[in-house]
PDB file of N, CA and C in Angstrom:
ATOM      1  N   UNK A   1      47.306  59.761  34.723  1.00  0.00           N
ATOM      2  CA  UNK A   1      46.741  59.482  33.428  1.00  0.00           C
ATOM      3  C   UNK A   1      45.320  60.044  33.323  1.00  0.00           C
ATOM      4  N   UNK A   2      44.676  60.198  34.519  1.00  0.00           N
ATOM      5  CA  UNK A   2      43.135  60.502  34.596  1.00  0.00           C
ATOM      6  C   UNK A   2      43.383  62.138  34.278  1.00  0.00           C
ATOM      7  N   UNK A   3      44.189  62.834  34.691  1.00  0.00           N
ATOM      8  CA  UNK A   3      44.072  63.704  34.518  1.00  0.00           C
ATOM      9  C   UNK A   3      44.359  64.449  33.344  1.00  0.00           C
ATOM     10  N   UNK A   4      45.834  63.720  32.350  1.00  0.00           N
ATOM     11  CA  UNK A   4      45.951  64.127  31.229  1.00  0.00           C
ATOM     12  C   UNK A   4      44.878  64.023  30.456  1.00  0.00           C
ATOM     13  N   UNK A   5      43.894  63.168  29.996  1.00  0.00           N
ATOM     14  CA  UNK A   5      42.765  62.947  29.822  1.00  0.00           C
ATOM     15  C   UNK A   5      41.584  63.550  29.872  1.00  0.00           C
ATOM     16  N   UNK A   6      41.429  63.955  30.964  1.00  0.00           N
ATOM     17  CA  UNK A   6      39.868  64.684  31.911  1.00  0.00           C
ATOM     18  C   UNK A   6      40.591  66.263  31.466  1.00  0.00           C
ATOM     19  N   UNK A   7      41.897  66.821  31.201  1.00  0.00           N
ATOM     20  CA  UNK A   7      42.375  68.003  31.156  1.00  0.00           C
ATOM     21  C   UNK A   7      42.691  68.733  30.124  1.00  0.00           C
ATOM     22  N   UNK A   8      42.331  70.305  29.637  1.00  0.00           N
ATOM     23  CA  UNK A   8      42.914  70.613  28.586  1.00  0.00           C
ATOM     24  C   UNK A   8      42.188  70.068  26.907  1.00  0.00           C
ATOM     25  N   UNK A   9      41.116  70.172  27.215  1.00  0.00           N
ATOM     26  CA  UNK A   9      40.724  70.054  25.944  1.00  0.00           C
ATOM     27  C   UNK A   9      39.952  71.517  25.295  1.00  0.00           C
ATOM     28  N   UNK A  10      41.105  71.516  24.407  1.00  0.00           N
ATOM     29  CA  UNK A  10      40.293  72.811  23.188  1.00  0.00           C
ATOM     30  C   UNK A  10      39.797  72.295  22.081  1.00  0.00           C
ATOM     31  N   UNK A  11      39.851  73.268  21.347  1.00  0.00           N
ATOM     32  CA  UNK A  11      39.158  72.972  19.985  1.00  0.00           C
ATOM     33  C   UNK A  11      39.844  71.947  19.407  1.00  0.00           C
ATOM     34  N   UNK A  12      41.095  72.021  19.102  1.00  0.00           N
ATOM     35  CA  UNK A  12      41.523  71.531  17.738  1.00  0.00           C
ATOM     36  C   UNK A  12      41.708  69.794  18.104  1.00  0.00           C
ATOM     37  N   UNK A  13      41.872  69.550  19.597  1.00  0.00           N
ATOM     38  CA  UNK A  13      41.568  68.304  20.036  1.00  0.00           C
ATOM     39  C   UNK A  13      40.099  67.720  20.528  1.00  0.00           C
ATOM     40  N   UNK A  14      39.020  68.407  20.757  1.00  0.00           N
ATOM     41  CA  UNK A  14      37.709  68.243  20.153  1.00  0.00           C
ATOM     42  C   UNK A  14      37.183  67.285  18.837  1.00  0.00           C
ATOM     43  N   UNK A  15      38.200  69.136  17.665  1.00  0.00           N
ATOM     44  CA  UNK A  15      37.767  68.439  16.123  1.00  0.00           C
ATOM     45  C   UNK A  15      38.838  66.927  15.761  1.00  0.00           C
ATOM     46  N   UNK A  16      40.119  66.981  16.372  1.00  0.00           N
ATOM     47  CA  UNK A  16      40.304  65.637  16.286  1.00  0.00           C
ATOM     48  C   UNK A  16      39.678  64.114  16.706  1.00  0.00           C
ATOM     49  N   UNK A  17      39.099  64.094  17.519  1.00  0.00           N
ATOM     50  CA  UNK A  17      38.649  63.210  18.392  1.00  0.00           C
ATOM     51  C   UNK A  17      37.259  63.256  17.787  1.00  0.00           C
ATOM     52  N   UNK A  18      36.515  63.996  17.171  1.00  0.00           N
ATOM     53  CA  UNK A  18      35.411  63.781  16.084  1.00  0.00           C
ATOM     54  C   UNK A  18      35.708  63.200  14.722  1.00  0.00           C
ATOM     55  N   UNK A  19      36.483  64.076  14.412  1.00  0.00           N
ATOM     56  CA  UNK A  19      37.078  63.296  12.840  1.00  0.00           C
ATOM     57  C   UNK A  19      37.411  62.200  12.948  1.00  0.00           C
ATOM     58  N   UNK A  20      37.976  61.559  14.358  1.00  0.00           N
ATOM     59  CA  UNK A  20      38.625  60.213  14.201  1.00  0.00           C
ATOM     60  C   UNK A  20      37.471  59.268  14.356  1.00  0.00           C
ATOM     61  N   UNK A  21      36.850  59.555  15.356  1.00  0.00           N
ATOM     62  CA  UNK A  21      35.244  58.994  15.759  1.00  0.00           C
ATOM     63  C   UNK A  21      34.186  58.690  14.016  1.00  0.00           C
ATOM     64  N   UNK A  22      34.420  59.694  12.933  1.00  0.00           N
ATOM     65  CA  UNK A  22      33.792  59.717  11.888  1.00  0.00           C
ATOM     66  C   UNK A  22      34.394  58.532  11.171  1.00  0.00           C
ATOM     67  N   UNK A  23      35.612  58.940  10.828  1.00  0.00           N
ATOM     68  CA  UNK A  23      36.655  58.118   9.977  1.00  0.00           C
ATOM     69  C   UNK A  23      36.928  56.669  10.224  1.00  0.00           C
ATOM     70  N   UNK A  24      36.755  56.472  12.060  1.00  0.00           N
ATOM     71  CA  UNK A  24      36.712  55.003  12.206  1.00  0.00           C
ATOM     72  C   UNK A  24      35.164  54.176  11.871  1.00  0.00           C
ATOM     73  N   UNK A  25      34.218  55.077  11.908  1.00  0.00           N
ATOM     74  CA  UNK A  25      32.967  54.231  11.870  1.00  0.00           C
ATOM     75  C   UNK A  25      32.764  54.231  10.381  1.00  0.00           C
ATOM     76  N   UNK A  26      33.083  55.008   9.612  1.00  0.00           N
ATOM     77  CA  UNK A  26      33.022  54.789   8.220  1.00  0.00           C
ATOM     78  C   UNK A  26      33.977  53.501   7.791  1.00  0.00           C
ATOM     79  N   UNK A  27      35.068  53.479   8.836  1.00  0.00           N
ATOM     80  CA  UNK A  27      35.388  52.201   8.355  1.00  0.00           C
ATOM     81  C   UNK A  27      35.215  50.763   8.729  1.00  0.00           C
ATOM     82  N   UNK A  28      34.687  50.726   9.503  1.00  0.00           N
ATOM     83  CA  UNK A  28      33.790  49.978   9.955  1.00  0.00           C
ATOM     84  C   UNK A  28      32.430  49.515   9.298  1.00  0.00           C
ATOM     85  N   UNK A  29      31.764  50.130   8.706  1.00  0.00           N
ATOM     86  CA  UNK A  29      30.738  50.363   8.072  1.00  0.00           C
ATOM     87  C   UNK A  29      31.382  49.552   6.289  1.00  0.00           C
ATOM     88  N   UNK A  30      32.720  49.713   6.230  1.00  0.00           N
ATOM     89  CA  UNK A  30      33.100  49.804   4.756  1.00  0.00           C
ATOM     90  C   UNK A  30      34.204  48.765   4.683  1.00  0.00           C
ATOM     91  N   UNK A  31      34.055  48.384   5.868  1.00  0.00           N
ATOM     92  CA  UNK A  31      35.046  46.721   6.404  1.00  0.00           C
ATOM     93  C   UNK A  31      36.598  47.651   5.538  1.00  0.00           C
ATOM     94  N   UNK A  32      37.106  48.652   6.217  1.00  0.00           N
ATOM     95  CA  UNK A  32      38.495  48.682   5.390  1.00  0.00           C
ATOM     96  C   UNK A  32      39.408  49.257   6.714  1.00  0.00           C
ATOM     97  N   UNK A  33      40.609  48.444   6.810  1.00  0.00           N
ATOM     98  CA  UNK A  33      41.423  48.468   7.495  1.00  0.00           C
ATOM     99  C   UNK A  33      42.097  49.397   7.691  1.00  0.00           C
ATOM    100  N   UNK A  34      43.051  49.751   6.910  1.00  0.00           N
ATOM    101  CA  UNK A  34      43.718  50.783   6.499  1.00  0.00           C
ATOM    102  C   UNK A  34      42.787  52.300   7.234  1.00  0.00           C
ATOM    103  N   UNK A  35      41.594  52.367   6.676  1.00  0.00           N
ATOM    104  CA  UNK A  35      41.004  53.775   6.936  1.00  0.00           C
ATOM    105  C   UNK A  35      40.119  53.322   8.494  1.00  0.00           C
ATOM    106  N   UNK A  36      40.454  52.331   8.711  1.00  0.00           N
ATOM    107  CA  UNK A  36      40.159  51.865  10.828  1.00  0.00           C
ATOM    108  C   UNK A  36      41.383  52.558  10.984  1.00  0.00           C
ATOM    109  N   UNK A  37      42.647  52.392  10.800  1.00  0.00           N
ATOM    110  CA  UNK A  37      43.653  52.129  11.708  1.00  0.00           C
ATOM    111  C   UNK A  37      44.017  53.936  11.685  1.00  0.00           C
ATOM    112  N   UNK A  38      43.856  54.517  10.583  1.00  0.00           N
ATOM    113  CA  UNK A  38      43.834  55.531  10.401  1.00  0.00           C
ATOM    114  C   UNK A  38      43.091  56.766  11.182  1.00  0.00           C
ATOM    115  N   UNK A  39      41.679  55.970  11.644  1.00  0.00           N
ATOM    116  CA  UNK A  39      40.402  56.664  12.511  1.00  0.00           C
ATOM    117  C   UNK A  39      41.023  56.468  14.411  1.00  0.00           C
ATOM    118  N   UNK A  40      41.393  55.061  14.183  1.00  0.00           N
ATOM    119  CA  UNK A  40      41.982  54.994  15.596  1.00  0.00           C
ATOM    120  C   UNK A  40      42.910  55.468  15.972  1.00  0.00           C
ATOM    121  N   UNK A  41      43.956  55.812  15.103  1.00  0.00           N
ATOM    122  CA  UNK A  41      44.853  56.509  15.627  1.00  0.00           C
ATOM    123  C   UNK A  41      44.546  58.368  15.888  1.00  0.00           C
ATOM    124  N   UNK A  42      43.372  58.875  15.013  1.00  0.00           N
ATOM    125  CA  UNK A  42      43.129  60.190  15.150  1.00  0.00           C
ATOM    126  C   UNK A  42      42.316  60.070  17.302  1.00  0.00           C
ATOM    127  N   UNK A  43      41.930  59.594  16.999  1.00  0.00           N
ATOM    128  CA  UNK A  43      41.329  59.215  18.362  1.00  0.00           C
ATOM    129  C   UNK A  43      42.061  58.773  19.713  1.00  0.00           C
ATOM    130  N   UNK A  44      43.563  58.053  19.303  1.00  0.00           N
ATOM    131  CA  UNK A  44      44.182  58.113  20.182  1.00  0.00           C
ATOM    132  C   UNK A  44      45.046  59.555  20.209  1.00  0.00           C
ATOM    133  N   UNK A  45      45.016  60.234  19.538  1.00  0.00           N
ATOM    134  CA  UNK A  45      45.941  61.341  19.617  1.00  0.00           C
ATOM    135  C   UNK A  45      45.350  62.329  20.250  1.00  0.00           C
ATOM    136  N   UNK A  46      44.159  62.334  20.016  1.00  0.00           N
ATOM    137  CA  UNK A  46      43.126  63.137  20.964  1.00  0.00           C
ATOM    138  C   UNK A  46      43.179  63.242  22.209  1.00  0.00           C
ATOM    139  N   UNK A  47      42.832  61.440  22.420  1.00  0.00           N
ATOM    140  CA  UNK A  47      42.337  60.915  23.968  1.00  0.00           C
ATOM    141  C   UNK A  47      44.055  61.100  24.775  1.00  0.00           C
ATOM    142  N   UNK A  48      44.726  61.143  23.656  1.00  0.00           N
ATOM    143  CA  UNK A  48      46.172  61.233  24.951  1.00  0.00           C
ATOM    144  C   UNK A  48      46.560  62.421  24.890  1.00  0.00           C
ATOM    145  N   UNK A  49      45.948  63.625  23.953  1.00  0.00           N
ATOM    146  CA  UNK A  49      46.468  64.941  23.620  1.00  0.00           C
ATOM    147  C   UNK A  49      47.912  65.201  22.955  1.00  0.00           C
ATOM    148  N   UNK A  50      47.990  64.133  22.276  1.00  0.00           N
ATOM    149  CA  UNK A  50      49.082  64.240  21.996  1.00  0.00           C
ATOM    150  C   UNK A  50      49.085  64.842  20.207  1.00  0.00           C
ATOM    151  N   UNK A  51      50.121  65.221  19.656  1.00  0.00           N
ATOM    152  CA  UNK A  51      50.295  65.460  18.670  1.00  0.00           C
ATOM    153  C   UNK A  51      51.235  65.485  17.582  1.00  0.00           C
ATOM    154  N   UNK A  52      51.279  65.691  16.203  1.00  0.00           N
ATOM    155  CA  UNK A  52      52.091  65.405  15.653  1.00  0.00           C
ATOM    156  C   UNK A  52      53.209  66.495  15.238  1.00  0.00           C
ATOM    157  N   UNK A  53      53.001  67.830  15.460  1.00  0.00           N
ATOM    158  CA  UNK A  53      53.642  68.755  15.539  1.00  0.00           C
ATOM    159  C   UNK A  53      54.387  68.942  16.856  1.00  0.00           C
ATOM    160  N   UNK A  54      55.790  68.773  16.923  1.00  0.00           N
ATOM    161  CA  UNK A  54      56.469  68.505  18.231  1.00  0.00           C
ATOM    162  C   UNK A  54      56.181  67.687  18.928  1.00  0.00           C
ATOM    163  N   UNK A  55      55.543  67.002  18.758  1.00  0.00           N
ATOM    164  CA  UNK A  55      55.571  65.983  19.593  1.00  0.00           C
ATOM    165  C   UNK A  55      54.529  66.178  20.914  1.00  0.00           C
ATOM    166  N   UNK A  56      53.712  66.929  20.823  1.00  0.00           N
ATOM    167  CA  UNK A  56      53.052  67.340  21.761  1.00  0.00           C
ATOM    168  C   UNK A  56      53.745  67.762  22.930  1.00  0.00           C
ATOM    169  N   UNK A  57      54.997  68.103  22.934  1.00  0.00           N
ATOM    170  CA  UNK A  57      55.636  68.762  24.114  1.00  0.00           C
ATOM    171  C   UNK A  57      55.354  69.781  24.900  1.00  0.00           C
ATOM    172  N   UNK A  58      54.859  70.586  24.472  1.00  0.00           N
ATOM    173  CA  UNK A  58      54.134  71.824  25.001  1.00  0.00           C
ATOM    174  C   UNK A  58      52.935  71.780  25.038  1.00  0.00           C
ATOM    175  N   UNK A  59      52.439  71.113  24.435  1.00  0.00           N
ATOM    176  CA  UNK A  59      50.955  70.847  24.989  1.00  0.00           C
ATOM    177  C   UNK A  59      50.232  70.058  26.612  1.00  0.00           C
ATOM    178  N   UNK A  60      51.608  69.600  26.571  1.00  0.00           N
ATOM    179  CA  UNK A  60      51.267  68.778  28.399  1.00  0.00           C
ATOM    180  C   UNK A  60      52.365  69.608  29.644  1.00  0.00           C
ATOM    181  N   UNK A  61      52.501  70.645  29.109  1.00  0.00           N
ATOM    182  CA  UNK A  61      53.038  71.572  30.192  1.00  0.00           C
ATOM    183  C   UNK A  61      54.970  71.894  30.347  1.00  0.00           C
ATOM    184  N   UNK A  62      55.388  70.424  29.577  1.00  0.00           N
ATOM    185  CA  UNK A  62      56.949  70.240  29.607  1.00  0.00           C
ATOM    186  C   UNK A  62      57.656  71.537  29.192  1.00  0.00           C
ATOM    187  N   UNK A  63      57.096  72.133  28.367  1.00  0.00           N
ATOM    188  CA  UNK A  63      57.893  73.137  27.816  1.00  0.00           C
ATOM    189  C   UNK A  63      57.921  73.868  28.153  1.00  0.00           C
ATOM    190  N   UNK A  64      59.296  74.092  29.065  1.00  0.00           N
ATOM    191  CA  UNK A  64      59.992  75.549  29.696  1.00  0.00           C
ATOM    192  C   UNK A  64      60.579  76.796  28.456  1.00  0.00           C
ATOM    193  N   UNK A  65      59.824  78.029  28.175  1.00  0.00           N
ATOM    194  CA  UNK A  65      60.651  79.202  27.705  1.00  0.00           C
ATOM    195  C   UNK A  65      60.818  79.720  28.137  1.00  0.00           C
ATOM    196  N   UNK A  66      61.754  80.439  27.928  1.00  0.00           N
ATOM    197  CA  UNK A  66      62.563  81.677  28.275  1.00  0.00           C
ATOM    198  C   UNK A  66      61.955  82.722  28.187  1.00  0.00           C
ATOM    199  N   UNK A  67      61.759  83.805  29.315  1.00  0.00           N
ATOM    200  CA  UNK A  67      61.210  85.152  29.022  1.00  0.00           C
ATOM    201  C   UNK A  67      62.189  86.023  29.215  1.00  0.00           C
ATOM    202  N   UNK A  68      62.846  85.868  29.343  1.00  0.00           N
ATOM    203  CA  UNK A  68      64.541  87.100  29.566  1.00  0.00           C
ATOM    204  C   UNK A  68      64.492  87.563  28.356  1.00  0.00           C
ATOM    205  N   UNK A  69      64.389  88.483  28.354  1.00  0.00           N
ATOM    206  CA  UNK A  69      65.053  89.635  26.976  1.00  0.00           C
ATOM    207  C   UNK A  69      66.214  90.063  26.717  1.00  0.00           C
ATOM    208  N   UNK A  70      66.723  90.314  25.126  1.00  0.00           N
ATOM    209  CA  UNK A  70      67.937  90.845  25.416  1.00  0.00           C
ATOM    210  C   UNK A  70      68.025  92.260  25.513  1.00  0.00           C
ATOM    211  N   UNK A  71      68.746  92.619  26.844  1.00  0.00           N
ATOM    212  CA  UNK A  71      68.746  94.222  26.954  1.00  0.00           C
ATOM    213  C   UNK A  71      69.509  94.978  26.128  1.00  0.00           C
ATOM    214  N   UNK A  72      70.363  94.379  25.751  1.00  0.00           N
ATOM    215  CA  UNK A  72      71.965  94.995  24.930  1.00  0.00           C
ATOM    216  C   UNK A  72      70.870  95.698  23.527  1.00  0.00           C
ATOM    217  N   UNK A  73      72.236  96.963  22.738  1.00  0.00           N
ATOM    218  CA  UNK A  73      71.146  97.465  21.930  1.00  0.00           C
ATOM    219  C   UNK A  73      72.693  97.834  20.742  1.00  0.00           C
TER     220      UNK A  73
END
């Protein structure tokens, strides 16, 4: 777990894990639930790298492709 964590951070999980950091303290600040639960979850998606496009499958290494070509013509 330390390592999924400590590993693999680019940009676009950076700008998530900021936006969520923004979005939760604004709601906090604005006592509204809805736009907490909304901030915490950008922040957990970050902190676990996970995502909502596939499922983050390929982002934590699972995803085996294929490099075989087809030779036939």
């Amino acid at each position: 777990m330390k390592t999924l964590i400590a590993t693999g951070w680019n940009f676009m999980r950076i700008l998530r894990l900021i936006i969520g950091i923004v979005v939760t303290v604004f709601a906090i600040r604005s006592h509204d639930l809805l736009l907490g639960l909304g901030g915490s979850f950008l922040v957990l998606l970050a902190v676990l790298n996970a995502g909502c496009c596939g499922a983050g499958a390929c982002s934590t290494g699972s995803c085996k492709v294929d490099t075989k070509t087809n030779t036939k013509e």
